[in-house]
Every structure is written in structure tokens, then in C-alpha cells.
PDB file of N, CA and C in Angstrom:
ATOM      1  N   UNK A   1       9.553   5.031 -12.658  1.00  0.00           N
ATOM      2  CA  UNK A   1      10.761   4.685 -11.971  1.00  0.00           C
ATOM      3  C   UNK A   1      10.995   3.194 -12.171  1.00  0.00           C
ATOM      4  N   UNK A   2      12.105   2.743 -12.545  1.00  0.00           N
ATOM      5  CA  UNK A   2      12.674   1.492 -12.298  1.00  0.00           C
ATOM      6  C   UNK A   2      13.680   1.150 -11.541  1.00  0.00           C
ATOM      7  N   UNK A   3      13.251   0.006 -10.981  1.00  0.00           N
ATOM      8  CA  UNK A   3      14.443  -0.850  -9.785  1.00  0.00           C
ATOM      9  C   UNK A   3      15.493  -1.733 -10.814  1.00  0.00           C
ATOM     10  N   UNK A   4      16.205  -2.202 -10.160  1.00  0.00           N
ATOM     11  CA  UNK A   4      17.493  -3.073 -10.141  1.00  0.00           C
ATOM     12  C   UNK A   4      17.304  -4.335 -11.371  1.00  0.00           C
ATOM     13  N   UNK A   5      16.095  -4.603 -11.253  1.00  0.00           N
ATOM     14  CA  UNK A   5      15.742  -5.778 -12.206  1.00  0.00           C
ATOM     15  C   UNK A   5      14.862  -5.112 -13.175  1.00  0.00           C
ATOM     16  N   UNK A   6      14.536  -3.916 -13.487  1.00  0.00           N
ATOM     17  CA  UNK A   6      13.928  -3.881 -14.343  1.00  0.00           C
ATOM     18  C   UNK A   6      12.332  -3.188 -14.098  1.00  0.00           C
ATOM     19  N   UNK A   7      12.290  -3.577 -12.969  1.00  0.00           N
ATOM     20  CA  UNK A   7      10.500  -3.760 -13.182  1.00  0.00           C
ATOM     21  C   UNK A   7      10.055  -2.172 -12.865  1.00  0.00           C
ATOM     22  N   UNK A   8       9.113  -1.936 -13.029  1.00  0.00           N
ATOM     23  CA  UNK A   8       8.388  -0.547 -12.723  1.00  0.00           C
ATOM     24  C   UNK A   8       8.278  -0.884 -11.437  1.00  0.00           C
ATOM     25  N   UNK A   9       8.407   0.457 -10.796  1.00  0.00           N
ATOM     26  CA  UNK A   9       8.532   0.366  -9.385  1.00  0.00           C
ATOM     27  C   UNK A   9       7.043   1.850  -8.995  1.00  0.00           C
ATOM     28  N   UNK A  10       6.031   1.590  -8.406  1.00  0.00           N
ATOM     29  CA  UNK A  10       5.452   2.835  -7.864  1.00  0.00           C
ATOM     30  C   UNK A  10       5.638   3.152  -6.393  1.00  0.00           C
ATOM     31  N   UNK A  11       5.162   3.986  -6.032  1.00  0.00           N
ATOM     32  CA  UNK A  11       5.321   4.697  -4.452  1.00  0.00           C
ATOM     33  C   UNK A  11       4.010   5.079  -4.080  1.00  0.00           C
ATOM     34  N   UNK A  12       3.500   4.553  -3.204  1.00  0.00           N
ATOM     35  CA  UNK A  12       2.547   5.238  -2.475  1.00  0.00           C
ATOM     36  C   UNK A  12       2.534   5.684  -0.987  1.00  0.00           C
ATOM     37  N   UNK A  13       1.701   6.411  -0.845  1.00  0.00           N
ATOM     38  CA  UNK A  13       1.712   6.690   0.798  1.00  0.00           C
ATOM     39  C   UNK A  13       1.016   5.606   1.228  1.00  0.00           C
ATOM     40  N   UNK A  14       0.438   5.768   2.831  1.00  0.00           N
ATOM     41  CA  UNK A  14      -0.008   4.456   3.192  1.00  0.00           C
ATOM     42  C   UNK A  14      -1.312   5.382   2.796  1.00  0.00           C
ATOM     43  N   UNK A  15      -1.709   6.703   3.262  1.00  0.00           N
ATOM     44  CA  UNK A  15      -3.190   7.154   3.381  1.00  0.00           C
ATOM     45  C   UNK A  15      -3.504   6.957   1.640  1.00  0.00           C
ATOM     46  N   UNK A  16      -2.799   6.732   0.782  1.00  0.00           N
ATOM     47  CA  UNK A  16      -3.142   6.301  -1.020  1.00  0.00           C
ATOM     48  C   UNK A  16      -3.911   5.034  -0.635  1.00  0.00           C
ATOM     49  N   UNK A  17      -3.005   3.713  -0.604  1.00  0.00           N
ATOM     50  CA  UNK A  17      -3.126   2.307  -0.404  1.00  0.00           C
ATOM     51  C   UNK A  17      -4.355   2.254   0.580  1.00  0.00           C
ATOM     52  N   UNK A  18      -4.621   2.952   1.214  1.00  0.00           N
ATOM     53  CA  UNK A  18      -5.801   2.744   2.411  1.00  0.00           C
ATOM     54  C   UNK A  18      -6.995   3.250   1.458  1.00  0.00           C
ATOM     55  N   UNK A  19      -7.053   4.299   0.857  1.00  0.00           N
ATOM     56  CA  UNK A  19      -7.991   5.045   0.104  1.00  0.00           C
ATOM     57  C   UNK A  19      -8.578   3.892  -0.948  1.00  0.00           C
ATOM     58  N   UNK A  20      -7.390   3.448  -1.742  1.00  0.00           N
ATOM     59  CA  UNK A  20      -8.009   2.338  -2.366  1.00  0.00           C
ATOM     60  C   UNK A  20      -8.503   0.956  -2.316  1.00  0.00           C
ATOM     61  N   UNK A  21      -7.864   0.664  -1.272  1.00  0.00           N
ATOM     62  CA  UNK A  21      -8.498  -0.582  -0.726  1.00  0.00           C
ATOM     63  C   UNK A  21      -9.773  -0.083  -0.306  1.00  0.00           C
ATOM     64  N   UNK A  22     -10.340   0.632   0.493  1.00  0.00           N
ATOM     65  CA  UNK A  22     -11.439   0.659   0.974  1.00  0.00           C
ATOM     66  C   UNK A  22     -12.672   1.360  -0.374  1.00  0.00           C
ATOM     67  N   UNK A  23     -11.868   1.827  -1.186  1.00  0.00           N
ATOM     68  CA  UNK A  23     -12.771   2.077  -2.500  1.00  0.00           C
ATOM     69  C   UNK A  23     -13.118   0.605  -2.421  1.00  0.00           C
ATOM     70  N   UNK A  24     -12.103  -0.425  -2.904  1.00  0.00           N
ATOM     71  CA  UNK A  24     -12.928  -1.583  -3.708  1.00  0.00           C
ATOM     72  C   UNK A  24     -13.659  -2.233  -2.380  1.00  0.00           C
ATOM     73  N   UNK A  25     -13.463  -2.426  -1.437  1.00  0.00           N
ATOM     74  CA  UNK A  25     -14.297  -2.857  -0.489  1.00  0.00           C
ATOM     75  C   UNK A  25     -15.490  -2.074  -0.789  1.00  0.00           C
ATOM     76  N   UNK A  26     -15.729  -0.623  -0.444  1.00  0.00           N
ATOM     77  CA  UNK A  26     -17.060  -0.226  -0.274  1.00  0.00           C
ATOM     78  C   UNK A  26     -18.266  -0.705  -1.683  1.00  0.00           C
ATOM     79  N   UNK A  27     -17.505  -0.916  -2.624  1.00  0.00           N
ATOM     80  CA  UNK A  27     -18.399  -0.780  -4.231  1.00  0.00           C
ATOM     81  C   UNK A  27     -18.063  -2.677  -4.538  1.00  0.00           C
ATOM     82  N   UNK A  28     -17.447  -3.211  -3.367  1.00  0.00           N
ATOM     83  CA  UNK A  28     -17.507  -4.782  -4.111  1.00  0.00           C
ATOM     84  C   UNK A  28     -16.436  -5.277  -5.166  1.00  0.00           C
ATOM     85  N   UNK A  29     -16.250  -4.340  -5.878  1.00  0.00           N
ATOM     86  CA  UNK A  29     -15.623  -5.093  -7.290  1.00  0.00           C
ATOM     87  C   UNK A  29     -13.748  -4.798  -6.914  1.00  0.00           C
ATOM     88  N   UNK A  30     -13.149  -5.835  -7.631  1.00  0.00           N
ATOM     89  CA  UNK A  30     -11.930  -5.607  -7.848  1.00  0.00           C
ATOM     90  C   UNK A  30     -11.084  -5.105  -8.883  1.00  0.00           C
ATOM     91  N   UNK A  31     -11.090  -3.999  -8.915  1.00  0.00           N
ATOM     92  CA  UNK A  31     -10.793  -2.751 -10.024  1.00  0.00           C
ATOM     93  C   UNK A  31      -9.314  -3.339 -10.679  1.00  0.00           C
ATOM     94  N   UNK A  32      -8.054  -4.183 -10.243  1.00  0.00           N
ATOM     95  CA  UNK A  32      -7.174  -4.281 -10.860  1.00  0.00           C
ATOM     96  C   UNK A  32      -6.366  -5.330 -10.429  1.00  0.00           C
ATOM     97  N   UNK A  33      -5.736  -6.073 -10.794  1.00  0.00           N
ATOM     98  CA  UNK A  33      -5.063  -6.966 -10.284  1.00  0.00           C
ATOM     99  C   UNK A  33      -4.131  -7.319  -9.423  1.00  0.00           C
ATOM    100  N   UNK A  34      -3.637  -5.607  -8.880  1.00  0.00           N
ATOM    101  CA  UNK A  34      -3.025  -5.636  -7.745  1.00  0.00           C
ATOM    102  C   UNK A  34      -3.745  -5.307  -6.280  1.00  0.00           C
ATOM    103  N   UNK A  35      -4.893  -5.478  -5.948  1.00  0.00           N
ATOM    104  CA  UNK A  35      -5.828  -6.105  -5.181  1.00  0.00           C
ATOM    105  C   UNK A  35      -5.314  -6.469  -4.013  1.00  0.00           C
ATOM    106  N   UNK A  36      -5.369  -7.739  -4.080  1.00  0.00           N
ATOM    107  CA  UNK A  36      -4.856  -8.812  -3.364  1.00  0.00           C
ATOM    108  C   UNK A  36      -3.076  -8.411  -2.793  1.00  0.00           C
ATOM    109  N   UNK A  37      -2.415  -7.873  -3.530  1.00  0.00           N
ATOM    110  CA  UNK A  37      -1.168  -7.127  -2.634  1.00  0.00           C
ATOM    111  C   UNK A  37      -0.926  -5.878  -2.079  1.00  0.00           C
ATOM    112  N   UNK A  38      -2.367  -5.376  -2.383  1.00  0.00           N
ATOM    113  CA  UNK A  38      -2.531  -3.912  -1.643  1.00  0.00           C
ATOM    114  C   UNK A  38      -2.878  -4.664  -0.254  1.00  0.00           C
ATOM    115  N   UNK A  39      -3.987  -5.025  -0.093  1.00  0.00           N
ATOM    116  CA  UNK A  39      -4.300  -6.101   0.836  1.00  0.00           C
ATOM    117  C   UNK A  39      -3.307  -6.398   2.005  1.00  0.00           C
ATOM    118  N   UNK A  40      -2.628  -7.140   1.446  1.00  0.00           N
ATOM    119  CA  UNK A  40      -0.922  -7.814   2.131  1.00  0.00           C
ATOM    120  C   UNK A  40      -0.328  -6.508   2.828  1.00  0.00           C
ATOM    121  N   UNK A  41       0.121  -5.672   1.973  1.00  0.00           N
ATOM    122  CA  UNK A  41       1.154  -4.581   2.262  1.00  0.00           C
ATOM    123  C   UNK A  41       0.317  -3.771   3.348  1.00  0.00           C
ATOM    124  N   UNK A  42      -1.219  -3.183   3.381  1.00  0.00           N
ATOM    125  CA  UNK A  42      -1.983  -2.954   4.276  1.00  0.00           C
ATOM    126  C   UNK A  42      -1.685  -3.663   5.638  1.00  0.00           C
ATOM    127  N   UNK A  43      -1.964  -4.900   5.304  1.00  0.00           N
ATOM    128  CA  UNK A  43      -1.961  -5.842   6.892  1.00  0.00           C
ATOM    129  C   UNK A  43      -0.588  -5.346   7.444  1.00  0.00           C
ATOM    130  N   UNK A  44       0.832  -5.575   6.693  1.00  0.00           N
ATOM    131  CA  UNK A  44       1.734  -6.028   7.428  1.00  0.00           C
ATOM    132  C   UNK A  44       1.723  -3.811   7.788  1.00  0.00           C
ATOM    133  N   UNK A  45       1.489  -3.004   7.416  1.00  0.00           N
ATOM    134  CA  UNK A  45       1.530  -1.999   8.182  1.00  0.00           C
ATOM    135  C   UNK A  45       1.159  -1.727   9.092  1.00  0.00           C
ATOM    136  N   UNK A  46      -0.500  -2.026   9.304  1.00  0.00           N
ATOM    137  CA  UNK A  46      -1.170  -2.408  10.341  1.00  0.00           C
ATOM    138  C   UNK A  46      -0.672  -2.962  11.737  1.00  0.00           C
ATOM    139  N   UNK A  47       0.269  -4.149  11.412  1.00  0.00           N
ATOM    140  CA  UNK A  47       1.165  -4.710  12.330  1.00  0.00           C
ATOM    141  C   UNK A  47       2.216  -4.066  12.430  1.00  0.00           C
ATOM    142  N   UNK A  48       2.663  -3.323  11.883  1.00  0.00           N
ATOM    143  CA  UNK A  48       4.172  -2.423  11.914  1.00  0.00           C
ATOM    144  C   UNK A  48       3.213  -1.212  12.719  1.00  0.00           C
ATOM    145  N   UNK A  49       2.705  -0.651  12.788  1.00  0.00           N
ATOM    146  CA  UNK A  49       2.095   0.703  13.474  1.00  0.00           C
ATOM    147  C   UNK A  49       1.996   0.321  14.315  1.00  0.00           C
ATOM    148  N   UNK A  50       1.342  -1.266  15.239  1.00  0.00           N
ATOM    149  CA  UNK A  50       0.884  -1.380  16.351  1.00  0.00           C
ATOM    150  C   UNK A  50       2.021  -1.658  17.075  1.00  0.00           C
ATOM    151  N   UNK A  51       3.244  -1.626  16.657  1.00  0.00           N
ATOM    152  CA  UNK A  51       4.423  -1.960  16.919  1.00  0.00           C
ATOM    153  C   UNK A  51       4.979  -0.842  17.857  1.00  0.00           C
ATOM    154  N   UNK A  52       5.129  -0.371  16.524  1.00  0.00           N
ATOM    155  CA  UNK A  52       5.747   1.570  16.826  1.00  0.00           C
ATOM    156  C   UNK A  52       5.002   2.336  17.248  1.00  0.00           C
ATOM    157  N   UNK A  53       5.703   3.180  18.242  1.00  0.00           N
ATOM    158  CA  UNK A  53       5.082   4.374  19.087  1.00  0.00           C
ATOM    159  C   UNK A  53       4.314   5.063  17.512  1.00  0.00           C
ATOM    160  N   UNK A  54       3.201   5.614  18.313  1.00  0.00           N
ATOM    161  CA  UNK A  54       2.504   6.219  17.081  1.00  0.00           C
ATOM    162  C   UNK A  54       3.263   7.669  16.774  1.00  0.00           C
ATOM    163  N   UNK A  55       3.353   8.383  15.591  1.00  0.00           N
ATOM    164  CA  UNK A  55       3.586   9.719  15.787  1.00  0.00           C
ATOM    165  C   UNK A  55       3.181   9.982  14.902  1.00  0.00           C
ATOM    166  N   UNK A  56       3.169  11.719  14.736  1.00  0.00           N
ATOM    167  CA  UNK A  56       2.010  12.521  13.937  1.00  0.00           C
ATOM    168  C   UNK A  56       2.243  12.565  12.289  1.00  0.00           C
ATOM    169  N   UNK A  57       2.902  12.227  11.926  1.00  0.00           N
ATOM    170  CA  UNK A  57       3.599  12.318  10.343  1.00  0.00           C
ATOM    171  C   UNK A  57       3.409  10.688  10.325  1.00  0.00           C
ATOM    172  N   UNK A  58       2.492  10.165  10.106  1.00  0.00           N
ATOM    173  CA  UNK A  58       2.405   8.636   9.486  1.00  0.00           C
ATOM    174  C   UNK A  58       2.452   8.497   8.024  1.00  0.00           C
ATOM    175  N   UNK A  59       1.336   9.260   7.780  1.00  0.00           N
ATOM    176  CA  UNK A  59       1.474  10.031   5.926  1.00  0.00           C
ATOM    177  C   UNK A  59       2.920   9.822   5.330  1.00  0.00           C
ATOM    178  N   UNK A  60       3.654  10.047   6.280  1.00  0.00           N
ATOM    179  CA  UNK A  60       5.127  10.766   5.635  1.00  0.00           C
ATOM    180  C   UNK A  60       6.150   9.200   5.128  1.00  0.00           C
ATOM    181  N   UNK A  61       5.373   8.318   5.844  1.00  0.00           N
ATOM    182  CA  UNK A  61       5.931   6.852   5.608  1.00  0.00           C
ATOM    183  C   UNK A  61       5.572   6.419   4.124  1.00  0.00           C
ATOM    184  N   UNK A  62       6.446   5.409   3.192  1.00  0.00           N
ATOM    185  CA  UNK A  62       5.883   5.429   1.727  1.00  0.00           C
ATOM    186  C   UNK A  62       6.173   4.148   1.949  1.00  0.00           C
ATOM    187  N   UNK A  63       5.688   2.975   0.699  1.00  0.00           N
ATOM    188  CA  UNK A  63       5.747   1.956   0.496  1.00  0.00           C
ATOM    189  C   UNK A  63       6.356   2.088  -1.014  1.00  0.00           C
ATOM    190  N   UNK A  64       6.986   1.206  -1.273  1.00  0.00           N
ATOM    191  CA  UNK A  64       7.285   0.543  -2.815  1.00  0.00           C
ATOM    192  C   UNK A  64       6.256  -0.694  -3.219  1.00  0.00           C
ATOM    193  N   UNK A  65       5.725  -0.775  -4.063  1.00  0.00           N
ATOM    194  CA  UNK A  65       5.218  -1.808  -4.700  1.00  0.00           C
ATOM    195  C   UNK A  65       5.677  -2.415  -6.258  1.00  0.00           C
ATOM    196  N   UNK A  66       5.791  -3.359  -6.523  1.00  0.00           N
ATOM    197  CA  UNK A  66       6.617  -3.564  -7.880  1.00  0.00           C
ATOM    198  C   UNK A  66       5.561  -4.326  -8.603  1.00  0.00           C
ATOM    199  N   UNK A  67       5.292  -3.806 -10.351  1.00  0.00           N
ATOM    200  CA  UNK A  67       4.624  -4.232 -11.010  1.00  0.00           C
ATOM    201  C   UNK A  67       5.336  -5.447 -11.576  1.00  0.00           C
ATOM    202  N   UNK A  68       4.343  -6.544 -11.709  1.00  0.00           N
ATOM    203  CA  UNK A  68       5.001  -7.928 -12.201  1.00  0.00           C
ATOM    204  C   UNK A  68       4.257  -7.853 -13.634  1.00  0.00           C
TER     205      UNK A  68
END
């Protein structure tokens, strides 16, 4: 998929982005260079959930991330 400017655009769920962050946490190494903005996008959900009433379809929420 591509956005507006061009760039590759992916989609994940949050339970994806959680799965992999805690892969590279548990084994140490940093498998790819988008790392460090899985990271970011994690936190600020984190803070968006504690926000919002919780409800049972969280899964059902997606993120965009854009390859640079």
C-alpha cells in the first residue's frame, strides 16, 4: 500500500507491534531498523488506552507506520 507521498505504508494491529517489540526485548538484539519507532508508537498507545474506557475489541484498533 502507498500513501499520498509515496512511501510504503504498513498496518499493524497493536497485539502485532506488541508481539514484536517484546520478541526483541526478550532475545536482546535489534532485528531491524524500525525498532526504535515501534517503541514510540507502543508508548503513545499505552497512553491512549489509559485514557479510554477500556473495551473488549482492542485488537480491532490498527496503526499505520510509514517506511522511510
Amino acid at each position: 500500500m502507498e500513501n499520498v507521498a509515496g512511501e510504503k505504508t504498513l498496518i499493524f494491529r497493536i497485539s502485532e507491534l506488541c508481539q514484536i517489540i517484546n520478541a526483541c526485548r526478550s532475545n536482546g538484539r535489534n532485528p531491524n531498523q524500525y525498532y526504535d519507532e515501534l517503541e514510540i508508537l507502543l508508548e503513545c498507545y499505552e497512553q491512549s488506552k489509559a485514557k479510554e474506557p477500556s473495551d473488549e475489541d482492542a485488537d480491532s484498533k490498527f496503526l499505520l507506520a510509514s517506511l522511510r
